[in-house]
C-alpha atoms as a PDB file:
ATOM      1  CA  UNK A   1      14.449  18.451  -8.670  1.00  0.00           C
ATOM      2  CA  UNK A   2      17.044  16.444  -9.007  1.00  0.00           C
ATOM      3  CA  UNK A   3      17.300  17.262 -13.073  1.00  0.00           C
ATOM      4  CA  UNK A   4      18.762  20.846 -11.604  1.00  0.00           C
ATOM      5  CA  UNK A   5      22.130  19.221  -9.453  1.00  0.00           C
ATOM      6  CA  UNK A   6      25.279  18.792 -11.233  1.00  0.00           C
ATOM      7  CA  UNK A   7      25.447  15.761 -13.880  1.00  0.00           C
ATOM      8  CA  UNK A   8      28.378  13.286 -12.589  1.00  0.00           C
ATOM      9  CA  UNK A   9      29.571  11.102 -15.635  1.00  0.00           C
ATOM     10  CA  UNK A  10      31.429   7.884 -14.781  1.00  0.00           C
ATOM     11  CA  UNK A  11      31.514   5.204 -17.250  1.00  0.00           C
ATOM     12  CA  UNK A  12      30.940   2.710 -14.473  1.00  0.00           C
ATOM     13  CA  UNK A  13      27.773   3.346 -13.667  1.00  0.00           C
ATOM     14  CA  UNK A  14      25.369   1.104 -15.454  1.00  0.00           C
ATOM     15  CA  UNK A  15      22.001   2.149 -14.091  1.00  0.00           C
ATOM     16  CA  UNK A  16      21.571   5.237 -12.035  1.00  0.00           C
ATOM     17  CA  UNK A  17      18.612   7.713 -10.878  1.00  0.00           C
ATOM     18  CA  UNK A  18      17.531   8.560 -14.477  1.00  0.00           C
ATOM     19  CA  UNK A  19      14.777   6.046 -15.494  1.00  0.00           C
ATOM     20  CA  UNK A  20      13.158   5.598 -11.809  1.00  0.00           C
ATOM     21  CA  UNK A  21      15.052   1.919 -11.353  1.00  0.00           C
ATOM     22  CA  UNK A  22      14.558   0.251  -8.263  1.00  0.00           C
ATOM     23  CA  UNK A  23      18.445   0.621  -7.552  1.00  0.00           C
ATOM     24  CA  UNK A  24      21.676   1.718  -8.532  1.00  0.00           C
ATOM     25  CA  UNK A  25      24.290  -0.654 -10.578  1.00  0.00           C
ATOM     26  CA  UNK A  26      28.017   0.106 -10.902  1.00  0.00           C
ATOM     27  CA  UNK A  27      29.965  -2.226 -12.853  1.00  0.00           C
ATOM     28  CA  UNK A  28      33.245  -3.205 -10.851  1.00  0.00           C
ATOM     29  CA  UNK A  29      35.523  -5.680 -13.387  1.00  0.00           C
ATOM     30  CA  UNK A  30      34.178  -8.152 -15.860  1.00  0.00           C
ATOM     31  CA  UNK A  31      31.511  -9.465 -15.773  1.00  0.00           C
ATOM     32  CA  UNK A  32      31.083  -8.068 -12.276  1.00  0.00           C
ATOM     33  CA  UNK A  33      28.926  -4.955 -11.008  1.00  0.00           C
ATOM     34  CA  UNK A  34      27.376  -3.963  -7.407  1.00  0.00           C
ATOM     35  CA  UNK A  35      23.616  -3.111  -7.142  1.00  0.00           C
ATOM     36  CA  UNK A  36      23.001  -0.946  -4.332  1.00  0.00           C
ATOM     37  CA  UNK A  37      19.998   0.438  -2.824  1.00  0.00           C
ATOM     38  CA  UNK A  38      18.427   2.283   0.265  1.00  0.00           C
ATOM     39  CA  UNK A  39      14.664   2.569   1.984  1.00  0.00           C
ATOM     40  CA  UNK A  40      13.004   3.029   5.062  1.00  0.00           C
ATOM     41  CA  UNK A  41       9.733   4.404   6.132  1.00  0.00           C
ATOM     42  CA  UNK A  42       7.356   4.426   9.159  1.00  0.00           C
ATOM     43  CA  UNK A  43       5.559   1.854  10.880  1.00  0.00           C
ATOM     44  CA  UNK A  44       2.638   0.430   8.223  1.00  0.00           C
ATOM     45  CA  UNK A  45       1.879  -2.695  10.782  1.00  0.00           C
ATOM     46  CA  UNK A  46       1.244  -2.069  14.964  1.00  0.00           C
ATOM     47  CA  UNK A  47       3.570  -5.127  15.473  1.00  0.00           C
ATOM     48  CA  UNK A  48       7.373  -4.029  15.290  1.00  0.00           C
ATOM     49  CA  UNK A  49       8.809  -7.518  14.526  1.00  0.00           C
ATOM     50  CA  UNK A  50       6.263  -7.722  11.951  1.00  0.00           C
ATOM     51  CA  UNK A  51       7.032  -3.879  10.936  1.00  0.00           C
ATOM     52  CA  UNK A  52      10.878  -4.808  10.766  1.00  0.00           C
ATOM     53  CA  UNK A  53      10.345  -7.953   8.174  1.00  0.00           C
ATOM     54  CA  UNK A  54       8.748  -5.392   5.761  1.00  0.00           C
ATOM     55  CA  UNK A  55      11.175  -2.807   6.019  1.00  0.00           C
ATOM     56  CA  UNK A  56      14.048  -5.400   5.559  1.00  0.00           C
ATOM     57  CA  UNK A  57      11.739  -7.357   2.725  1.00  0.00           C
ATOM     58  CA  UNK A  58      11.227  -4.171   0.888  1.00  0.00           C
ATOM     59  CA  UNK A  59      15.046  -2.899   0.716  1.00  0.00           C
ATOM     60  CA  UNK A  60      15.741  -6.974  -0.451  1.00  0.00           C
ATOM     61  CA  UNK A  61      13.002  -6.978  -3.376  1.00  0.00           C
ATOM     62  CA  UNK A  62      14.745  -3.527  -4.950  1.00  0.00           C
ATOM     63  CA  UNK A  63      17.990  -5.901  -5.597  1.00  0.00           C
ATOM     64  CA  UNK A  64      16.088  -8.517  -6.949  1.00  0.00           C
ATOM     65  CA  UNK A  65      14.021  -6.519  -9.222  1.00  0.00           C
ATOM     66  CA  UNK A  66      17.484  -5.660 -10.863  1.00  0.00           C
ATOM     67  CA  UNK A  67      18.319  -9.220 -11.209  1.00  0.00           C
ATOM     68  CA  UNK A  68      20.717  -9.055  -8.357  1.00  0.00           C
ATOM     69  CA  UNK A  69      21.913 -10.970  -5.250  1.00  0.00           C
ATOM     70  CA  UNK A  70      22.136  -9.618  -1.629  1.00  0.00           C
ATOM     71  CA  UNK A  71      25.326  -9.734  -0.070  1.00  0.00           C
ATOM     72  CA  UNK A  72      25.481  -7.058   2.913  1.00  0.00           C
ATOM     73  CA  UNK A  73      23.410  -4.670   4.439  1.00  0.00           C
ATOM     74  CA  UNK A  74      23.269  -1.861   6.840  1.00  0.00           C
ATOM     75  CA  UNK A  75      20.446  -0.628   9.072  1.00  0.00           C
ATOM     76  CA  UNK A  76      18.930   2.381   9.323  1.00  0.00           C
ATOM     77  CA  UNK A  77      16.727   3.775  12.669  1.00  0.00           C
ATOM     78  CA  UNK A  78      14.961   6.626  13.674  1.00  0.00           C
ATOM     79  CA  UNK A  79      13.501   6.459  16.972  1.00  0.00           C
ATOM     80  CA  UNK A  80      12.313   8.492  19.717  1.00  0.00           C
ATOM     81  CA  UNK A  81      14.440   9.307  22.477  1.00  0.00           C
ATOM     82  CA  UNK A  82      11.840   8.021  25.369  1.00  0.00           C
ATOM     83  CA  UNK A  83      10.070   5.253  23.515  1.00  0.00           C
ATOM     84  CA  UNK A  84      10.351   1.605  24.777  1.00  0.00           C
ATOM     85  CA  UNK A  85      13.645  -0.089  23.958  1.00  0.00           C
ATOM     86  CA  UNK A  86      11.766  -2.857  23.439  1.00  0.00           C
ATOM     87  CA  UNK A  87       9.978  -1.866  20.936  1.00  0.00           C
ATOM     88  CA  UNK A  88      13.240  -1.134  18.541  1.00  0.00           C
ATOM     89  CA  UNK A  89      14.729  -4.363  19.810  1.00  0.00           C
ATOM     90  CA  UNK A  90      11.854  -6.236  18.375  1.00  0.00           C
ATOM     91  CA  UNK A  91      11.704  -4.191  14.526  1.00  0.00           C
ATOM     92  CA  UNK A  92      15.501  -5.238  14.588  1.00  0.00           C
ATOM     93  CA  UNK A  93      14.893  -8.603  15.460  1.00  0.00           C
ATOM     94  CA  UNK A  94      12.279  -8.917  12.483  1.00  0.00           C
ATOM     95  CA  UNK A  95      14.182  -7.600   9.987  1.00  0.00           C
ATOM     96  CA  UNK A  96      17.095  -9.241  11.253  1.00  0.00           C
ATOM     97  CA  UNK A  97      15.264 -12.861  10.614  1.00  0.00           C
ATOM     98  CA  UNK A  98      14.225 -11.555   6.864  1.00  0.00           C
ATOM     99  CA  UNK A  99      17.742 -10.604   6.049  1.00  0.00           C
ATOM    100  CA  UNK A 100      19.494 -14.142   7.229  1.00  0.00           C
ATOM    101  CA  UNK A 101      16.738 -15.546   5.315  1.00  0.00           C
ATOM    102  CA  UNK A 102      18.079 -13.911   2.279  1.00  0.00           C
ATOM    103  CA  UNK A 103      21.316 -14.890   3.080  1.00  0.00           C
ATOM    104  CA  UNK A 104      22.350 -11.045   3.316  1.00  0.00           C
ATOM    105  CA  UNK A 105      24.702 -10.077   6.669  1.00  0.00           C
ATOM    106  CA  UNK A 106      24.065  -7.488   8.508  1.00  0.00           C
ATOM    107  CA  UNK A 107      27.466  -5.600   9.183  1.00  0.00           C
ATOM    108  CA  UNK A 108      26.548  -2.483  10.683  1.00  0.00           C
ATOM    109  CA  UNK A 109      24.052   0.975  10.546  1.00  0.00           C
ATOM    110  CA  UNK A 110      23.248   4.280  11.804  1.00  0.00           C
ATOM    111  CA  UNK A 111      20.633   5.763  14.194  1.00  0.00           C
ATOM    112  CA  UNK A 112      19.543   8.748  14.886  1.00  0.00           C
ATOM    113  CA  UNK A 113      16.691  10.303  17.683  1.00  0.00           C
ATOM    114  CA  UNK A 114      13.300  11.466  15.980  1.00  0.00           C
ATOM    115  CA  UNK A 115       9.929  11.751  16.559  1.00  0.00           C
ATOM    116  CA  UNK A 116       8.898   9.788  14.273  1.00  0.00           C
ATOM    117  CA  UNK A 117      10.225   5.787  14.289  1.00  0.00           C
ATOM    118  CA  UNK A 118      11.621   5.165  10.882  1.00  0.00           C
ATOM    119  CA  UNK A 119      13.290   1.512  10.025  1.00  0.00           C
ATOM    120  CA  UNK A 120      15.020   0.453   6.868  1.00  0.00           C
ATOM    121  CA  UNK A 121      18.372  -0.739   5.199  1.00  0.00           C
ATOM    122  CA  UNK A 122      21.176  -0.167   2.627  1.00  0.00           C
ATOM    123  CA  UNK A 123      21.238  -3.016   0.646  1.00  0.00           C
ATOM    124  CA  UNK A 124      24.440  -4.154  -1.306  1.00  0.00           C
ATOM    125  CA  UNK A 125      24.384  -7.160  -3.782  1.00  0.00           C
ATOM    126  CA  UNK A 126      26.398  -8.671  -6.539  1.00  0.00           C
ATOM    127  CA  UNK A 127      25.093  -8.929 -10.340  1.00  0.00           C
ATOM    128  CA  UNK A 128      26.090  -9.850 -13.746  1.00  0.00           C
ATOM    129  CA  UNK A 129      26.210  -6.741 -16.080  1.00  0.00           C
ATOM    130  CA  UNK A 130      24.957  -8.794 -18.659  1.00  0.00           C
ATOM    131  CA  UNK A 131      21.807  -9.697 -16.980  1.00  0.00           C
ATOM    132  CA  UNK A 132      20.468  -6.290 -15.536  1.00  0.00           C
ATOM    133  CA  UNK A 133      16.935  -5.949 -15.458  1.00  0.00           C
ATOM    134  CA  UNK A 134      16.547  -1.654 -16.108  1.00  0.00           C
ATOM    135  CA  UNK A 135      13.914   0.330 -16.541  1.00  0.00           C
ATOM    136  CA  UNK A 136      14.964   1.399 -19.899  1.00  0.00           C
ATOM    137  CA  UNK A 137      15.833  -0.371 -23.293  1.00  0.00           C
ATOM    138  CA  UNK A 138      12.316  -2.508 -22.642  1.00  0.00           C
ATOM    139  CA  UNK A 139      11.076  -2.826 -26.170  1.00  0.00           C
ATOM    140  CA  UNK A 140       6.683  -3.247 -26.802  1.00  0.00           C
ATOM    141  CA  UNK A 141       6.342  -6.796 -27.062  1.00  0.00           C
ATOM    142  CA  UNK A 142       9.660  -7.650 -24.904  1.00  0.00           C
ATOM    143  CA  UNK A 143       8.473  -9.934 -21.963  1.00  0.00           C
ATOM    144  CA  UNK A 144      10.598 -10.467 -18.699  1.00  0.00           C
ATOM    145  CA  UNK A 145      11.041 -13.376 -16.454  1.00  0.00           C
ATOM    146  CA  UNK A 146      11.604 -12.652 -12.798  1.00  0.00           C
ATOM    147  CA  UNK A 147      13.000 -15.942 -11.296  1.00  0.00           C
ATOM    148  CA  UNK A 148      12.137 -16.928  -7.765  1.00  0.00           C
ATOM    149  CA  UNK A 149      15.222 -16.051  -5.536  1.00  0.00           C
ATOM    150  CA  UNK A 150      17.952 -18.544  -5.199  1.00  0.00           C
ATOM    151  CA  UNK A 151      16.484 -20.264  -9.052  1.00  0.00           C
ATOM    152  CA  UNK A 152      19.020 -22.437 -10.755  1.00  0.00           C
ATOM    153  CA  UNK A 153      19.084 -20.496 -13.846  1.00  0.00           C
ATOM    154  CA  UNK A 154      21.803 -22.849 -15.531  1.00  0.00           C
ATOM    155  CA  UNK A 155      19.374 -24.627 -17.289  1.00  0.00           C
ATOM    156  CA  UNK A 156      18.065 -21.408 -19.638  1.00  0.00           C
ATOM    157  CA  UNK A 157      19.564 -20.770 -22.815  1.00  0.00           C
ATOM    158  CA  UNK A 158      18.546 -17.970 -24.781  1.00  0.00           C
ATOM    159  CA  UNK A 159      15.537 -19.663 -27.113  1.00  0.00           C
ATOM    160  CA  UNK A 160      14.751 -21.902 -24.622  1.00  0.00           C
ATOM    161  CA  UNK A 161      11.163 -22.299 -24.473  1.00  0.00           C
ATOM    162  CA  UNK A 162       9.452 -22.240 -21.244  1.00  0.00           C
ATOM    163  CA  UNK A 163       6.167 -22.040 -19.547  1.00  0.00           C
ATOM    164  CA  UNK A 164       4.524 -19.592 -17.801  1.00  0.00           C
ATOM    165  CA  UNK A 165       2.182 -19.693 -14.956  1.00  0.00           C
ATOM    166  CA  UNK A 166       0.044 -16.350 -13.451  1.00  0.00           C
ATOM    167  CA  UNK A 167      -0.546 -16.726 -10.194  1.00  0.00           C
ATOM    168  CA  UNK A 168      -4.284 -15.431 -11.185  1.00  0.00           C
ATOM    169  CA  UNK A 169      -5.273 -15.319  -7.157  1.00  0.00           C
ATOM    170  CA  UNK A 170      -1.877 -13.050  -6.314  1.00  0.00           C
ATOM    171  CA  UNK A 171      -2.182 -10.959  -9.520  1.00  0.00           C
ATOM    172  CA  UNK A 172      -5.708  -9.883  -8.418  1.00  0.00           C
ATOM    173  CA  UNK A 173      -4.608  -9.320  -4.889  1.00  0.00           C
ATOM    174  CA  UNK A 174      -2.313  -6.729  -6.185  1.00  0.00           C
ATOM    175  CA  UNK A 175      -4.360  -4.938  -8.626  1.00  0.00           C
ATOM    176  CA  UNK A 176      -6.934  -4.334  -5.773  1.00  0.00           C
ATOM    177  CA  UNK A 177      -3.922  -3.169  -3.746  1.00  0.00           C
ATOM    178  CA  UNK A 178      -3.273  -0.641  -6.697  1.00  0.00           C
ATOM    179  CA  UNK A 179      -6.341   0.647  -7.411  1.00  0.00           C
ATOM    180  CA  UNK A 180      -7.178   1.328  -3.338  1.00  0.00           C
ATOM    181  CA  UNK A 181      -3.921   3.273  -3.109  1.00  0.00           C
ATOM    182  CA  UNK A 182      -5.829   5.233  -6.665  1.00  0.00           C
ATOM    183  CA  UNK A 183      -8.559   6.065  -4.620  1.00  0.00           C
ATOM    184  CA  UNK A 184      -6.771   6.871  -1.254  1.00  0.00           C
ATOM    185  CA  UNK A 185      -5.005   9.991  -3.513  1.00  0.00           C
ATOM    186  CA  UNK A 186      -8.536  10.588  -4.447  1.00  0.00           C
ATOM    187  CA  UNK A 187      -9.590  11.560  -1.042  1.00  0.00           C
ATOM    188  CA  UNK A 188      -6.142  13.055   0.312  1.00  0.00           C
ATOM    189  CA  UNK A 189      -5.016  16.368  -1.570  1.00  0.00           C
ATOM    190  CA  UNK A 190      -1.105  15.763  -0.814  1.00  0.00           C
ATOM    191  CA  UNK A 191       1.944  14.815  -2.896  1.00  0.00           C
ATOM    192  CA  UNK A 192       3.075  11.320  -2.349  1.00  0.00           C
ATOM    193  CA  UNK A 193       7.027  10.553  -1.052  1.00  0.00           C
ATOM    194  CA  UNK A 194       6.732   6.955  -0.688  1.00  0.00           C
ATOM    195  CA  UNK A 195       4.910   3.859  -1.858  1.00  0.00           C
ATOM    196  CA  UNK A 196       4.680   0.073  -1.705  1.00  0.00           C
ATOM    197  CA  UNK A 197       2.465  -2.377  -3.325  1.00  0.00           C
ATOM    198  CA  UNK A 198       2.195  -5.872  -2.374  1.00  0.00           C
ATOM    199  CA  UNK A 199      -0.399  -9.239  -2.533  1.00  0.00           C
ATOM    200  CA  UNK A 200      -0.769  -8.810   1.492  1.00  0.00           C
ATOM    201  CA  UNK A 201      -0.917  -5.083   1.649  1.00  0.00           C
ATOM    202  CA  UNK A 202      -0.062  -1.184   0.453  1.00  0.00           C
ATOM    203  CA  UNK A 203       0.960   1.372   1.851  1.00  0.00           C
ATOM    204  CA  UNK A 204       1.365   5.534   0.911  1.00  0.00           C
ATOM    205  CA  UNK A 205       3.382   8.487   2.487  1.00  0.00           C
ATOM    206  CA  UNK A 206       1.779  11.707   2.466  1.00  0.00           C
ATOM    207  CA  UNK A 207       4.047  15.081   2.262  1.00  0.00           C
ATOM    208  CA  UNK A 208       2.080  17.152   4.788  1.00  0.00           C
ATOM    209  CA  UNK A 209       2.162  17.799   8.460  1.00  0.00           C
ATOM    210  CA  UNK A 210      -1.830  17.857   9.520  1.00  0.00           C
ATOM    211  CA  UNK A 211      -3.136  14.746  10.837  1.00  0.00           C
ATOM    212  CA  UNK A 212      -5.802  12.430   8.688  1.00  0.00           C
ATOM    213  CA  UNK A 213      -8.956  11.560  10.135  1.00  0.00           C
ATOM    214  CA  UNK A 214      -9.022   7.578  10.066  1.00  0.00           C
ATOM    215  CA  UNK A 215     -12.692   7.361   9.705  1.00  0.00           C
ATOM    216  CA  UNK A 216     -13.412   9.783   7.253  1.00  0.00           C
ATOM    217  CA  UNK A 217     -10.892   7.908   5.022  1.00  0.00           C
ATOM    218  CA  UNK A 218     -12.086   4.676   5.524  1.00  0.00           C
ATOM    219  CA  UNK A 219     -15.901   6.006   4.867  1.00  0.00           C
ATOM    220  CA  UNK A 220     -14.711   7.801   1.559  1.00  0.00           C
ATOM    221  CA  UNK A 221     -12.846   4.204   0.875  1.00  0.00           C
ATOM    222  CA  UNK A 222     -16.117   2.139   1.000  1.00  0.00           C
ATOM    223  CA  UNK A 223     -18.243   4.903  -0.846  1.00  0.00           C
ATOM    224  CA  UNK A 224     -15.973   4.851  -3.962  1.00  0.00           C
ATOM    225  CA  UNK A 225     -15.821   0.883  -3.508  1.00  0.00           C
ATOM    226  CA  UNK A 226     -19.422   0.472  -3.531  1.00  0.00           C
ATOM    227  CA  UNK A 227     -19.959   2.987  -6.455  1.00  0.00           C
ATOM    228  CA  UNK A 228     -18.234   0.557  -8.343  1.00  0.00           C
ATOM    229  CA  UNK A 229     -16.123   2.583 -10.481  1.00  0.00           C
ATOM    230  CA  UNK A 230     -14.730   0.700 -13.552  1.00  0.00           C
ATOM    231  CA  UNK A 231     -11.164   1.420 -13.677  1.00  0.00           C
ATOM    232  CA  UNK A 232      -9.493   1.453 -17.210  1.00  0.00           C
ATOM    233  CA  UNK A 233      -5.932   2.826 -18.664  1.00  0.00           C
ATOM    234  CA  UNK A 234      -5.337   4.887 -21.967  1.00  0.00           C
ATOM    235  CA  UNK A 235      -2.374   6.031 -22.869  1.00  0.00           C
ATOM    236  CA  UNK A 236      -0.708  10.284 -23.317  1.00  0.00           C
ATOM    237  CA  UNK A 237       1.917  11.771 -24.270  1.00  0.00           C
ATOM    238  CA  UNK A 238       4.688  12.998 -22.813  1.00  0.00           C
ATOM    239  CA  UNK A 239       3.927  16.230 -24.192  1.00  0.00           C
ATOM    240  CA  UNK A 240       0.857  16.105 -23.062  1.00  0.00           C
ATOM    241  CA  UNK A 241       2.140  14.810 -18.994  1.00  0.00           C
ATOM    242  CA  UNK A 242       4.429  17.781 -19.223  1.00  0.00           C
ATOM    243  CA  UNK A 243       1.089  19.691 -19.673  1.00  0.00           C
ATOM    244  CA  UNK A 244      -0.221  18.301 -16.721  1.00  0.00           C
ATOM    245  CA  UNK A 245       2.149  17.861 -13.822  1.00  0.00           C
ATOM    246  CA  UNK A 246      -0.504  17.253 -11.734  1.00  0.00           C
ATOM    247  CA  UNK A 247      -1.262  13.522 -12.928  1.00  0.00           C
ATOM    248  CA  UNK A 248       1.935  12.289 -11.222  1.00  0.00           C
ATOM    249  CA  UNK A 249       0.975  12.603  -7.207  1.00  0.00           C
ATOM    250  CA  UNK A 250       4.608  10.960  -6.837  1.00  0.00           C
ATOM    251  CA  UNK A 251       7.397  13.727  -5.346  1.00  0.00           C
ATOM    252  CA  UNK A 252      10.109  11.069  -6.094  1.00  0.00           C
ATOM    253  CA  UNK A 253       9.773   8.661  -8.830  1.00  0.00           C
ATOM    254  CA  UNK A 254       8.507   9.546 -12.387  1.00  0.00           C
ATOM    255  CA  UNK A 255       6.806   7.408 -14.948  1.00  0.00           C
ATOM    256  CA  UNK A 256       9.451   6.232 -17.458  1.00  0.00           C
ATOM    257  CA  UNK A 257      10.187   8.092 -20.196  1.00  0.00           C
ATOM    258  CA  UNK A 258      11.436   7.661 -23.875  1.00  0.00           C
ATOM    259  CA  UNK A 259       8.790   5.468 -25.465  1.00  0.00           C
ATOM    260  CA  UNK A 260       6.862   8.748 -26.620  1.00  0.00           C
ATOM    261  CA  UNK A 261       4.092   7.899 -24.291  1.00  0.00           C
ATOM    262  CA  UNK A 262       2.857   7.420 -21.029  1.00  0.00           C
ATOM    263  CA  UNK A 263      -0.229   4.918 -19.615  1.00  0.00           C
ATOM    264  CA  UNK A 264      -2.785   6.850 -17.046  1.00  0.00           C
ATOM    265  CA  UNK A 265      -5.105   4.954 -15.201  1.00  0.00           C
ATOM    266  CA  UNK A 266      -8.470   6.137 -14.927  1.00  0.00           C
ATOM    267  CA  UNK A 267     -11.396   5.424 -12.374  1.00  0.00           C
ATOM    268  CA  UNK A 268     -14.484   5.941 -13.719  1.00  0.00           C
ATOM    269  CA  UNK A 269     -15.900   5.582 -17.165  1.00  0.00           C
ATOM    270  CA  UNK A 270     -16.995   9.238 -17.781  1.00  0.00           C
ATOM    271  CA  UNK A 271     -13.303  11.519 -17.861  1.00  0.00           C
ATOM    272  CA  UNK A 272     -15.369  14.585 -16.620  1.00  0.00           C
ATOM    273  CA  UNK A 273     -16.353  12.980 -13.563  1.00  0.00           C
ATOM    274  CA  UNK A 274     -12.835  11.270 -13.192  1.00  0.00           C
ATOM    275  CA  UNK A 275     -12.445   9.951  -9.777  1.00  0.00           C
ATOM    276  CA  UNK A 276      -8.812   9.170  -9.781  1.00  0.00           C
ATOM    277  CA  UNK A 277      -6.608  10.059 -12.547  1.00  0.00           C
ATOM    278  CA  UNK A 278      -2.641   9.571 -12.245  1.00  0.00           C
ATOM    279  CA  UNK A 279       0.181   8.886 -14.757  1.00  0.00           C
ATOM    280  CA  UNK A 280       1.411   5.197 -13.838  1.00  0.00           C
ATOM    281  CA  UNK A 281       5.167   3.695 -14.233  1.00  0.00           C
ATOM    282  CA  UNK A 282       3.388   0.273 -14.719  1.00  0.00           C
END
């Protein structure tokens, strides 16, 4: 969809909406560039502080997957017009105590009345152009470090050697995370518009309107699980994911391009009894 609007061209902008990034850079002097990004989605959690630290965690983590530092954000609601004050109060409140965690100030948002409650930010941050981490230019064999938030990274030099340590107990928390949300699109027939992976929990948006039956998904959950599918990855084309549209479930992100191929996870040893089949941007 978006390949059909009107190309803007500004020399400025160092990563935009082409490769899938987790947010947008625009370079504003030397050695100086903003990192921007937006999110918010509905309730995943039945507490609302606990609902507003995730919404305000997730907008944080896009800027520091680009390398970049929070400096301001704005909020974003959606809630209904007769629902408990309370209630909002308290998803503000928790996402409130995530962002002056991070350091980030709150200076403002928009609200609207819907249906639906939907809670999120704008996040703005600071970053050196040098030191963008982008989806593209990734090389095979190229390995990235993620420092913790707030690391003193004065003490790396490029050829410094260094260390590292998988969290082996985290890792595996999130690849069962990953593979569930495989076999959730498995049982639900619907495009996806929204996703989030993390050690303590995942969570999908559906694009449809017709309300899922909880049991029947959590049945068809612990069926696959105790089939004991092995799950594996090979790797297409892009020719071939052109060819079949159908492996990416996602309306809004696509796998990244320009390596000549794509990885697809598979679950399930035998491909003509595939369980779950998509085209991954891991």
């Amino acid at each position: 969809m978006l390949g059909k609007l009107a190309r803007q061209h500004d020399p400025n902008v160092l990563v935009g909406f082409d490769h899938a990034d987790d947010a947008g850079v625009y370079q504003i002097g030397p050695g100086q560039a903003l990192v921007q990004t937006v999110d918010f989605f509905t309730p995943i959690v039945d507490d609302p502080f606990t609902f507003g630290q995730i919404a305000a965690t997730n907008s944080l983590s896009d800027v520091y997957a680009m390398g970049g530092r929070p400096l301001t954000s704005l909020a974003l609601v959606c809630f209904p017009e007769k629902a408990d004050l309370g209630i909002l109060e308290r998803i503000l409140a928790g996402g409130l105590s995530k962002m002056m965690e991070a350091n980030c100030t709150v200076i403002g948002g928009h609200s609207i009345r819907d249906d639906e409650t939907k809670f999120g930010y704008s996040v703005t941050g600071m970053i050196d152009p040098g030191r963008v981490l982008a989806n593209k230019g990734a090389q095979p064999g190229d390995i990235v470090h993620v420092p913790d938030a707030g690391a003193d990274l004065s003490v790396l030099q490029i050829g410094s050697s260094v260390i590292a340590r998988i969290d082996w107990h985290r890792r595996h928390r999130h690849m069962r995370f990953h593979t569930a949300t495989h076999l959730l699109c498995a049982l639900v027939p619907h495009p996806v518009d929204g996703c989030s992976i993390t050690a303590d929990y995942a969570r999908l948006d559906f694009h449809m309107t017709e309300p899922l039956d909880k049991q029947t998904l959590t049945e068809g959950l612990a069926r696959l699980i105790a089939e004991s599918h092995p799950v594996t990855h090979r790797w297409i084309s892009e020719a071939e994911l052109d060819a079949n549209p159908s492996l990416v479930r996602s309306m809004s992100v696509q796998p990244p391009r320009g390596a000549g191929r794509v990885r697809v996870m598979q679950v399930t040893s035998d491909p003509a009894a595939t369980i779950a089949l998509a085209a991954s941007r891991a």
